[in-house]
Protein backbone atom coordinates (compact mmCIF):
# COMPACT_ATOMS: atom_id res chain seq x y z
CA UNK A 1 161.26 6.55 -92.20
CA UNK A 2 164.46 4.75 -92.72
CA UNK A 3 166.39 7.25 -91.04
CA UNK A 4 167.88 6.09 -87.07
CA UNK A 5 168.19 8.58 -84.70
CA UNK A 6 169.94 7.14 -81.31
CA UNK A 7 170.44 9.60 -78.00
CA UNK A 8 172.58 9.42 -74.70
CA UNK A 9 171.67 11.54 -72.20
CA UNK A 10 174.26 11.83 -69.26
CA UNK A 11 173.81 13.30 -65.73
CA UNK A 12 170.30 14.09 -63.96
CA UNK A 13 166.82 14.60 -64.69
CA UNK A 14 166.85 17.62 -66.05
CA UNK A 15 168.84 16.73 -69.08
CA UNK A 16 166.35 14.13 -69.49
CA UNK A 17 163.64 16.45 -70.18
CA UNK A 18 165.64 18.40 -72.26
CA UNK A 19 166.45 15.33 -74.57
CA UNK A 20 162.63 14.33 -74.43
CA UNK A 21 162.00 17.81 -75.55
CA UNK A 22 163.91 17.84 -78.97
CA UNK A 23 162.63 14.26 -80.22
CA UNK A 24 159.52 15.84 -79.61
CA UNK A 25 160.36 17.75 -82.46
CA UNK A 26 162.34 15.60 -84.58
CA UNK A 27 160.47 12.35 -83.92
CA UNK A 28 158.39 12.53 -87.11
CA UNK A 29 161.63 12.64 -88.97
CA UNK A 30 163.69 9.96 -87.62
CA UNK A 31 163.64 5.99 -86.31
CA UNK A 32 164.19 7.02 -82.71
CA UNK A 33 166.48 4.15 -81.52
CA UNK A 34 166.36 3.41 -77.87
CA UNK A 35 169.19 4.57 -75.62
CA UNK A 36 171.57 1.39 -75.05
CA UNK A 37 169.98 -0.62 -78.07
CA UNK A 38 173.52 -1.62 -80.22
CA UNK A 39 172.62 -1.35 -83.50
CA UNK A 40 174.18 1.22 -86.57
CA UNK A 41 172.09 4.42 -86.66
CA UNK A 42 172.54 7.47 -88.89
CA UNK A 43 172.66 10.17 -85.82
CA UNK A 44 173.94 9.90 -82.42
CA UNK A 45 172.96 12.82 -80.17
CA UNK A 46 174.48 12.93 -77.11
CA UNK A 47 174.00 15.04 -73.93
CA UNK A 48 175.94 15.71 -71.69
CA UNK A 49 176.80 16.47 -68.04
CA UNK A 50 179.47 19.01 -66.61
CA UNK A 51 178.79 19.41 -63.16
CA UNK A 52 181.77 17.81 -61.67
CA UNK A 53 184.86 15.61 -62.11
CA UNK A 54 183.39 11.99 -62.10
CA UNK A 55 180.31 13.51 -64.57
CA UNK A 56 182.81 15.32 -66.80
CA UNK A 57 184.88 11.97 -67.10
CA UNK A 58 181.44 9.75 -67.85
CA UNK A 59 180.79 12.63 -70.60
CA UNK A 60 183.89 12.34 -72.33
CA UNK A 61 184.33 8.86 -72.46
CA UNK A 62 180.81 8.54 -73.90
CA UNK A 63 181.27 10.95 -76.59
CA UNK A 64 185.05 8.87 -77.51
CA UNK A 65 183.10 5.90 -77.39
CA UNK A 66 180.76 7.26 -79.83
CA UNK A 67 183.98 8.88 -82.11
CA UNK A 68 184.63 4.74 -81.89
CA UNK A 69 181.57 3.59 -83.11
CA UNK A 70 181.71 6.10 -85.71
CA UNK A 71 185.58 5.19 -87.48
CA UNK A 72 183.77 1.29 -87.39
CA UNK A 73 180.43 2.62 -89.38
CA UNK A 74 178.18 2.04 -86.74
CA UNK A 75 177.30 5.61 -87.01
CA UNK A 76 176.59 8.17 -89.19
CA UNK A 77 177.30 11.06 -87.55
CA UNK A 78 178.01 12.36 -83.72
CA UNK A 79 176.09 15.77 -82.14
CA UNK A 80 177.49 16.44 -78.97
CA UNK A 81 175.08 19.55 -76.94
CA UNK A 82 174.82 19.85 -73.17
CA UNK A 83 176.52 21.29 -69.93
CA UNK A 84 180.30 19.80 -71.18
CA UNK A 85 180.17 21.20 -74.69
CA UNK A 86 178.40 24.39 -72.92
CA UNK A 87 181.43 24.75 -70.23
CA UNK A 88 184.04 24.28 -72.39
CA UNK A 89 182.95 25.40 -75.58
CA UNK A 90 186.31 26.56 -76.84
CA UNK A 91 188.51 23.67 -75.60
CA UNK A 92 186.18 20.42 -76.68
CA UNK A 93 185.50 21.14 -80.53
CA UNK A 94 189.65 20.76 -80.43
CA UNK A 95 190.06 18.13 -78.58
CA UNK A 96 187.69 15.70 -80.16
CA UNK A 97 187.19 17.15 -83.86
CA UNK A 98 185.45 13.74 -84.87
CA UNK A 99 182.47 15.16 -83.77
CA UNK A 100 180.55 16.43 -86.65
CA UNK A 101 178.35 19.56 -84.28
CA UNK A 102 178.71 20.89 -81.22
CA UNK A 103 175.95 22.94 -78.98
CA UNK A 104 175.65 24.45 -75.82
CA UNK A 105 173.18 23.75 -73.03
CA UNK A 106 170.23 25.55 -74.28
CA UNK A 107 170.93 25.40 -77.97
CA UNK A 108 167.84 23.65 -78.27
CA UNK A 109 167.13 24.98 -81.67
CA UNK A 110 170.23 24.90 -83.64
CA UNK A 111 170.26 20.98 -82.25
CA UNK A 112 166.79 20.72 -83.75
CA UNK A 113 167.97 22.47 -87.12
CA UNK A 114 171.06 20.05 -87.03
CA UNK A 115 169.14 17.28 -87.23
CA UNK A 116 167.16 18.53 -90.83
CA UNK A 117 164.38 20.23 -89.00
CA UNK A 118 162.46 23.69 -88.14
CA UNK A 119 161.74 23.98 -84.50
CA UNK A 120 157.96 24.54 -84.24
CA UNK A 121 157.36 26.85 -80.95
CA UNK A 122 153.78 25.38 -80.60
CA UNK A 123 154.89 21.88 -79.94
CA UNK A 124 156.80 22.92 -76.62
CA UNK A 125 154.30 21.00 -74.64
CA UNK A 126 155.31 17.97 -76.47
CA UNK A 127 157.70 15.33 -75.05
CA UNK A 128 158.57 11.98 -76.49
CA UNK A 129 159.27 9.64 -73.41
CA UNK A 130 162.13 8.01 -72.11
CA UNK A 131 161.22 6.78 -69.00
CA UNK A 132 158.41 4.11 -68.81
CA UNK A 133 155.16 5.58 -69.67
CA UNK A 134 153.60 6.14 -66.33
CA UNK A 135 155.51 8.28 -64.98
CA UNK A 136 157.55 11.70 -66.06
CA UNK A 137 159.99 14.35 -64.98
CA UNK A 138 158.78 17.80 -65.00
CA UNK A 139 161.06 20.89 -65.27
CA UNK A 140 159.53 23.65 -64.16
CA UNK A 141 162.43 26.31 -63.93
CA UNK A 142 165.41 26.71 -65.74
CA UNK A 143 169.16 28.13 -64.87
CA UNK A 144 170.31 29.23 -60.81
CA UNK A 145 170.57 32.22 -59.10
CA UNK A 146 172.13 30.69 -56.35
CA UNK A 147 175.79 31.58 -56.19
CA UNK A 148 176.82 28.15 -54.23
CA UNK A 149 180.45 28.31 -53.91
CA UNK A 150 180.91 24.85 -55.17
CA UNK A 151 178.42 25.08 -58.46
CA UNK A 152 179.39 25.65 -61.79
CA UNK A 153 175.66 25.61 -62.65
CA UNK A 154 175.02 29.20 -62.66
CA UNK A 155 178.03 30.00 -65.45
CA UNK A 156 176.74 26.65 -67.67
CA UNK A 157 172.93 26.82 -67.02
CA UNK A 158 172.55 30.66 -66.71
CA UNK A 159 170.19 32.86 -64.53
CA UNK A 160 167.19 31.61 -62.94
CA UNK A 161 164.13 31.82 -65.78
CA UNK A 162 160.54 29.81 -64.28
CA UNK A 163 158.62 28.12 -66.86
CA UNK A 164 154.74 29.80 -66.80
CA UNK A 165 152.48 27.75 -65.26
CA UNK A 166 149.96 27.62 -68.23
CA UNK A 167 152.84 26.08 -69.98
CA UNK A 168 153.24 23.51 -67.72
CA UNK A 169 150.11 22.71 -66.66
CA UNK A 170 149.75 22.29 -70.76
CA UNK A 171 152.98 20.15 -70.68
CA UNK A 172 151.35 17.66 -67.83
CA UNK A 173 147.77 17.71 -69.46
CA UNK A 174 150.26 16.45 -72.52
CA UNK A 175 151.88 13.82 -70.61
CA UNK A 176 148.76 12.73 -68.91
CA UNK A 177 147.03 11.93 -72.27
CA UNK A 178 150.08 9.76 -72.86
CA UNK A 179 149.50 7.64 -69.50
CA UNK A 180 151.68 9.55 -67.14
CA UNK A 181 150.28 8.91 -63.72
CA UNK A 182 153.14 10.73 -61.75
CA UNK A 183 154.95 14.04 -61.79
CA UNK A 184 158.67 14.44 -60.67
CA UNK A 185 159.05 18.16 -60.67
CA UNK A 186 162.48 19.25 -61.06
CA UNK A 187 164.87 22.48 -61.33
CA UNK A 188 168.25 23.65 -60.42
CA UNK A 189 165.95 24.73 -57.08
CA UNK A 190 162.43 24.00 -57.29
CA UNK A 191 161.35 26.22 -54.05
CA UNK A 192 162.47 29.21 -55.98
CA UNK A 193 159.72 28.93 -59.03
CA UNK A 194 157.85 32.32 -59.60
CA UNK A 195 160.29 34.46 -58.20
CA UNK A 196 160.65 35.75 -62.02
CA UNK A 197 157.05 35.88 -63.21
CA UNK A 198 155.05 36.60 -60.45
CA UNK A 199 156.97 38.42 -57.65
CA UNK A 200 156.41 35.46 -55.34
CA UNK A 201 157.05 31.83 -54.25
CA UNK A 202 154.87 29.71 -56.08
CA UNK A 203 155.79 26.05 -55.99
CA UNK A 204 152.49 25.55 -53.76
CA UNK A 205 150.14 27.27 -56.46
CA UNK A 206 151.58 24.89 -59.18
CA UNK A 207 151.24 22.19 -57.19
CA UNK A 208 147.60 23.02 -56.78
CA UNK A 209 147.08 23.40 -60.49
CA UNK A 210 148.95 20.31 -61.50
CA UNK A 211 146.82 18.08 -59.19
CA UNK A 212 143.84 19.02 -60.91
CA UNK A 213 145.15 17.81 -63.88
CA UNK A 214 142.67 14.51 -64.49
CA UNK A 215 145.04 11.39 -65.31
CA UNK A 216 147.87 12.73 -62.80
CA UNK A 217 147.62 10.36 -59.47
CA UNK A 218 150.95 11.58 -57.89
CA UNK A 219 153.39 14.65 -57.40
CA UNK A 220 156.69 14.69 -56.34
CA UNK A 221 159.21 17.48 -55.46
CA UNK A 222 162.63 17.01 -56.02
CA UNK A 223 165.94 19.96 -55.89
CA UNK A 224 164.35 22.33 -53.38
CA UNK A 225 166.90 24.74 -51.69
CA UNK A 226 166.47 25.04 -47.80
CA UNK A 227 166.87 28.97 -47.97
CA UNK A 228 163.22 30.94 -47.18
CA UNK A 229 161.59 27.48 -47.72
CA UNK A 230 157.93 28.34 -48.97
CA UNK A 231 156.07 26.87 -45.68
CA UNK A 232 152.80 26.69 -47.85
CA UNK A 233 154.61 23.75 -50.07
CA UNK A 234 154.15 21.80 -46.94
CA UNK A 235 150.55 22.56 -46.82
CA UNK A 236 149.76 21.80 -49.78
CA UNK A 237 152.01 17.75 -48.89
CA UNK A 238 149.98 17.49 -45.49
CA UNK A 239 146.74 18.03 -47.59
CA UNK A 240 146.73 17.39 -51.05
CA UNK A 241 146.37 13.71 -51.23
CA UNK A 242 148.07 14.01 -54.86
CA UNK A 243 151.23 15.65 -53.75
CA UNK A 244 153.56 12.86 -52.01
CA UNK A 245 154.80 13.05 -48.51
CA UNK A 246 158.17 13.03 -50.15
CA UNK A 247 160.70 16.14 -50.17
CA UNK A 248 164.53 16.00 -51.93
CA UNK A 249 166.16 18.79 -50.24
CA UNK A 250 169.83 18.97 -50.61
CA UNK A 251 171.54 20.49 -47.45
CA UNK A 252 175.15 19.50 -48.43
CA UNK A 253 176.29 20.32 -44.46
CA UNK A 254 175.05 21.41 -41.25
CA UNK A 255 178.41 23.04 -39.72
CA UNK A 256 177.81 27.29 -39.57
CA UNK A 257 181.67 27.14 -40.90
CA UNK A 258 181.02 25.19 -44.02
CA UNK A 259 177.50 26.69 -44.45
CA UNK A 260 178.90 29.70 -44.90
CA UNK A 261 182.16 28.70 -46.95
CA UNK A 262 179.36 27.16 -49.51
CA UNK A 263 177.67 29.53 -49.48
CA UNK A 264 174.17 28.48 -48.72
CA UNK A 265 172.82 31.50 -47.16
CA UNK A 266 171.39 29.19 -44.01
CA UNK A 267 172.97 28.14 -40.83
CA UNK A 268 172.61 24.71 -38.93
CA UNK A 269 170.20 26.28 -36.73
CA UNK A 270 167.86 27.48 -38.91
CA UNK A 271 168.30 23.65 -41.15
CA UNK A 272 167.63 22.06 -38.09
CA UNK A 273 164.39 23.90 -37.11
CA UNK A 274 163.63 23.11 -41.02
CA UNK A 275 163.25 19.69 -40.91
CA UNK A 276 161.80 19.94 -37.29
CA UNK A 277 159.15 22.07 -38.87
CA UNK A 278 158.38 19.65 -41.60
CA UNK A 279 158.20 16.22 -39.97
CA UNK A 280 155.50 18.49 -37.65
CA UNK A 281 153.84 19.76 -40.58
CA UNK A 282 153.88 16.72 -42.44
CA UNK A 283 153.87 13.32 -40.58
CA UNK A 284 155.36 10.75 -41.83
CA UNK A 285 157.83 12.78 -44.35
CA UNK A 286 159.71 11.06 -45.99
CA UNK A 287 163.12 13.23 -46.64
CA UNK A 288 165.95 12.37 -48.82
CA UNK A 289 169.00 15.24 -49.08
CA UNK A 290 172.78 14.69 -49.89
CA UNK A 291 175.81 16.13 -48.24
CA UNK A 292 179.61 16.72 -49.34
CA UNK A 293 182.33 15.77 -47.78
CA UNK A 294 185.61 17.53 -47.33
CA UNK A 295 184.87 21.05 -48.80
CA UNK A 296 187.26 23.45 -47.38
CA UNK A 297 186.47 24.49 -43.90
CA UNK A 298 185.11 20.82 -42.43
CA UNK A 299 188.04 20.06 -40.33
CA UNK A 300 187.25 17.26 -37.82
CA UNK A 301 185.28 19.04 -35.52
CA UNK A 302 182.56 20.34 -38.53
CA UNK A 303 182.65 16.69 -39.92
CA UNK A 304 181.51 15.44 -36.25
CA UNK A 305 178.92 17.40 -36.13
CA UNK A 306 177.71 16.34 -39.35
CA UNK A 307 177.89 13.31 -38.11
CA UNK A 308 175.74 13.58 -34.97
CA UNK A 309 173.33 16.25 -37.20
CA UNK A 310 172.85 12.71 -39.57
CA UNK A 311 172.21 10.63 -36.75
CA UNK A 312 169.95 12.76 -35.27
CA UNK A 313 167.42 13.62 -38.44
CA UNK A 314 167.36 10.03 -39.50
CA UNK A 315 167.15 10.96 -43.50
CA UNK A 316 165.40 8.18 -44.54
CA UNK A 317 167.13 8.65 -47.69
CA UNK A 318 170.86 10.66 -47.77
CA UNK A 319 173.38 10.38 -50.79
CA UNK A 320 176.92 12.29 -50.10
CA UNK A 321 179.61 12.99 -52.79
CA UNK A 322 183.85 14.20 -52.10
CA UNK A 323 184.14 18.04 -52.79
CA UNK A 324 185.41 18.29 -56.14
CA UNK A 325 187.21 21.72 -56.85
CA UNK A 326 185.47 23.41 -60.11
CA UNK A 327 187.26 25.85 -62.02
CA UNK A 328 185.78 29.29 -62.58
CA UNK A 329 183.66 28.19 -59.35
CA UNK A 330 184.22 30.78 -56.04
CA UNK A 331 185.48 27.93 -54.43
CA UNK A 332 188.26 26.88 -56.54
CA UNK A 333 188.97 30.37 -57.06
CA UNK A 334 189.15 31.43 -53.02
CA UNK A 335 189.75 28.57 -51.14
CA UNK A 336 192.45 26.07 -51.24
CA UNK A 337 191.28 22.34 -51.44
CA UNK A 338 193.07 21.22 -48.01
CA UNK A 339 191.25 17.73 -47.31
CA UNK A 340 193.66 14.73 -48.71
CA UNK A 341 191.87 12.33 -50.96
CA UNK A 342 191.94 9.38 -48.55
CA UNK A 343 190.43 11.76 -45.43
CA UNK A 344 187.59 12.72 -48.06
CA UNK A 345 187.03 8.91 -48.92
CA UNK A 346 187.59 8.40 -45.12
CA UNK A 347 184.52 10.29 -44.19
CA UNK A 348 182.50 9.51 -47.01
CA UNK A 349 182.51 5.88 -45.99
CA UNK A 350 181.94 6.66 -42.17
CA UNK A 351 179.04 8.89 -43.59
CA UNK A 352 177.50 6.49 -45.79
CA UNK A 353 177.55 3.61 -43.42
CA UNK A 354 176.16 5.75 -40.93
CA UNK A 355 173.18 6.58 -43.27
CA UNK A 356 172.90 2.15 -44.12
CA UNK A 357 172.04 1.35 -40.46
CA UNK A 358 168.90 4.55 -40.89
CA UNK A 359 168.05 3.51 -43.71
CA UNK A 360 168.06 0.01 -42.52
CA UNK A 361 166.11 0.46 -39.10
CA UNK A 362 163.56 2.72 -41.49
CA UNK A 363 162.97 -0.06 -43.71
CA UNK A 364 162.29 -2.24 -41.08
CA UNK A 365 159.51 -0.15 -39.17
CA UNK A 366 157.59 -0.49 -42.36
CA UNK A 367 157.40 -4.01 -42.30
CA UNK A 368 153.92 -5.06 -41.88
CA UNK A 369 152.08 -1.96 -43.17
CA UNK A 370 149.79 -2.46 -46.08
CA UNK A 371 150.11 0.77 -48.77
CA UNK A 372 149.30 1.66 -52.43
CA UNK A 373 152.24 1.30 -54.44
CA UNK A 374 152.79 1.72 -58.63
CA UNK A 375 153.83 -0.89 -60.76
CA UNK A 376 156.87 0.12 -62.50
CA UNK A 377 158.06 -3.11 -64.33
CA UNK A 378 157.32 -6.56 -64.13
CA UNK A 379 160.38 -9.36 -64.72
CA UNK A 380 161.22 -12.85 -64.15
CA UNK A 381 157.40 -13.26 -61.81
CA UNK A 382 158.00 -10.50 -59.86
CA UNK A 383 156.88 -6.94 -59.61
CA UNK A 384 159.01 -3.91 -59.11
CA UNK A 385 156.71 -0.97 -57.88
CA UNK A 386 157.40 2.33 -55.53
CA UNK A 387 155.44 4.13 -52.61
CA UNK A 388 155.09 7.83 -52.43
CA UNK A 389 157.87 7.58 -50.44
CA UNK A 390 160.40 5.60 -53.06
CA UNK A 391 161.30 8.28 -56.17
CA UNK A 392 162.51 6.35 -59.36
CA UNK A 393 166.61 5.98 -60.68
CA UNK A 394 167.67 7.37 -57.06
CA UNK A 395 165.95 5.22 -53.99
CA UNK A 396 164.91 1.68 -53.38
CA UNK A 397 162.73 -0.32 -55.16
CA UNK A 398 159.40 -2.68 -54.05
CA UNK A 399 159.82 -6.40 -55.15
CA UNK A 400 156.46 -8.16 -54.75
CA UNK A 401 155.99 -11.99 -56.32
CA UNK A 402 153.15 -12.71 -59.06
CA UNK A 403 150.48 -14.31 -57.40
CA UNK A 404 148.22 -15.41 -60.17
CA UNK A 405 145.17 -16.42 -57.30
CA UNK A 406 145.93 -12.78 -55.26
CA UNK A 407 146.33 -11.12 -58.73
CA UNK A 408 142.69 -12.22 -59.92
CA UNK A 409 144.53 -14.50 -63.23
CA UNK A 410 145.04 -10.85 -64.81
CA UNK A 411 148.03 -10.71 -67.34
CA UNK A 412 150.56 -9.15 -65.31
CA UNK A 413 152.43 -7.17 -67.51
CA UNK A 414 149.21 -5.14 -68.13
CA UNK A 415 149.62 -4.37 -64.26
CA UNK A 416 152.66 -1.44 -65.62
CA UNK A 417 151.72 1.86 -64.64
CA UNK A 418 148.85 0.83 -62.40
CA UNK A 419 148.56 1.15 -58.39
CA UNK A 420 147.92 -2.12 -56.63
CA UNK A 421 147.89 -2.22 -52.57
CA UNK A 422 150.67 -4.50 -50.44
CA UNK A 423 151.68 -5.54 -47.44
CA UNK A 424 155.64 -5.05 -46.80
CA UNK A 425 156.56 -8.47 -45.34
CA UNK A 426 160.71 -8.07 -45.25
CA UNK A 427 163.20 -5.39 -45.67
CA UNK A 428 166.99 -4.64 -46.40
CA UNK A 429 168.82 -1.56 -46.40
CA UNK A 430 167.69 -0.66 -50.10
CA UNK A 431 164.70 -2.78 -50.93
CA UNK A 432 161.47 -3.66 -49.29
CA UNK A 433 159.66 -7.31 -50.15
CA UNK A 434 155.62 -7.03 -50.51
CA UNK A 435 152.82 -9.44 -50.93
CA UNK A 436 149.78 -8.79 -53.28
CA UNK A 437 146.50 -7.60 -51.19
CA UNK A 438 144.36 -6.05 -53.56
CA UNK A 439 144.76 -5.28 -57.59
């Protein structure tokens, strides 16, 4: 097995699966070179992201960088499949002909036959990991029916299709027997799985059937839409001691005027009784969302009240982006894109270091609580490891010194992927510093 096969996935989680997913198939056939690793291979397979400007950009730099490394003979050939080669289909194969293939989003088969082999439909379970071993992403649904007036997801990613949930409890049985500990379920919008199958919300019934999966310690919900929330999801957080206290919920605004503008099919009232409802439901919540800036409609007044709507839910975690006009999107199409560059930046900073000082003052009530955290990597004598409340690649991290006398003399680097208990002992905006109580 001479033959190297190298991958670059671009843009979230989800395409992260989806490259997992197809060296799955393929992984018998190739070398599978690690992503970042800067050696020759035969294949490079990238995917990509086309959700907006700043992704489209990283996309098609990476796939002229890889043209480069091709003309030097550091690579074979170049397969380019994913939301950019999905959204413009027509335009990209002319622009860059150096590319040797070119596939959309779900052209998971003809990628698979482009690299010399026959998709087998049993092995859909099957996913060869590219995050550390302990824990994975799990996509549960597939394509949006949300008609966000922003989102070019729905015309790249296509309707709204739930994965069955024998398939994915098969899929986490899978990963558990490889050492995954901890689920990160994803979608385009996660509180919207079963709609399809069954007729019905039922995030809360997979969660159930998930967590009695043995090998699978923790579950965590990412990408659910605020819209007819499922209220049972939050029973099953308050009292499944598998599913974390943890909820990603993008709101993108609070303002009725940009609400509606977006298209989110929610007001500020109901979004604020929302998150009232599940800090009751669930104490001690810990809530992460983003927001955008500037999309037509927040004129000063909207962006205020964003403001004080921030200041007032304390996110514990809150990322915001500028509105980026999408073609073919409603927005771009309707609305004209009336906030300047610098007022977008503007209020993106004054958002952002609104969120540092919560974020801060949150860190800081934490310090002297002991809690179970996971191991995540180990480097240079210290130990990076998350809480239910800390998701990998988006929030802080856990930094807790080797202590060889605390740590029992055990090898610490078999530690990876196990749960050890701390006591938090400082804190900074991002990061939290623990001492060893119990391994």
């Amino acid at each position: 097995m001479n033959i190297r096969l190298q991958t670059v996935t671009l843009g979230c989680s989800k395409n992260k699966v989806d490259t997992e997913h197809i060296l799955s198939q393929v992984e018998d056939h190739f070398e599978i070179v690690p992503e970042g690793e800067d050696i020759p291979v035969d294949v490079l397979l990238l995917n990509t992201c086309g959700f907006i400007g700043d992704a489209k950009e990283e996309s098609v730099q990476a796939i002229l960088e890889a043209v480069e490394r091709k003309k030097r003979g550091e690579v074979g050939k170049v397969i380019v499949f994913g939301c950019l080669s999905q959204r413009y289909a027509n335009e990209m194969p002319e622009l860059i002909p150096e590319v040797d293939a070119w596939f959309g989003a779900r052209d998971f088969d003809p990628v698979i036959r482009a690299l010399g082999v026959e998709p087998d439909p049993s092995a859909a379970a099957r996913r060869y990991l590219t995050t550390p071993s302990h824990y994975a992403y799990l996509k549960i649904s597939e394509g949006c029916d949300r008609r966000c007036s922003y989102c070019a997801i729905p015309f790249i990613r296509g309707a709204h299709k739930s994965v069955p949930m024998e398939t994915l409890v098969k899929e986490a049985e899978h990963l558990a027997s490889k050492g995954v500990r901890e689920l990160i379920l994803i979608a385009q919008d996660t509180t919207y799985y079963g709609l399809d199958l069954y007729r019905r919300r039922a995030l809360a019934e997979l969660l159930q059937k998930l967590s009695e999966v043995d090998g699978i310690e923790w579950i965590r919900i990412h990408y659910s839409y605020p819209a007819a929330f499922p209220e049972d999801v939050l029973d099953q957080m308050a009292n499944n001691p598998k599913v974390c206290r943890y909820m990603d919920i993008p709101l993108q605004h609070i303002a009725d005027k940009v609400l509606d503008n977006m298209h989110r099919n929610v007001g500020g009232a109901w979004t604020r009784e929302l998150i009232s409802k599940m800090r009751e439901k669930v104490p001690g919540v810990v809530l992460r969302t983003t927001m955008i800036v500037g999309h037509p409609g927040e004129g000063k007044r909207a962006f205020a009240e964003l403001l004080d709507f921030v200041e007032t839910a304390r996110f514990e975690r809150l990322g915001a982006f500028k509105y980026s006009e999408e073609e073919g999107t409603y927005g771009a199409e309707n609305f004209k894109d009336t906030v300047s560059a610098r007022v977008k930046q503007e209020r993106l900073d004054e958002l952002m270091t609104l969120q540092s000082g919560i974020s801060l003052a949150f860190n800081q009530s934490r310090v002297g609580s002991e809690i179970e955290v996971i191991v995540d990597d180990y480097t240079d004598g210290v130990f990076v490891c998350r809480s239910e409340f800390e998701s990998p690649e988006v929030d802080g991290e856990i930094l807790v010194k080797y202590d060889s006398a605390a740590a029992g003399d055990v090898d610490p680097y078999s530690l990876i992927g196990e749960f050890i208990k701390v006591r938090i002992i400082g804190a900074d905006e991002y990061d939290l510093l623990a001492e060893i109580i119990e391994i």
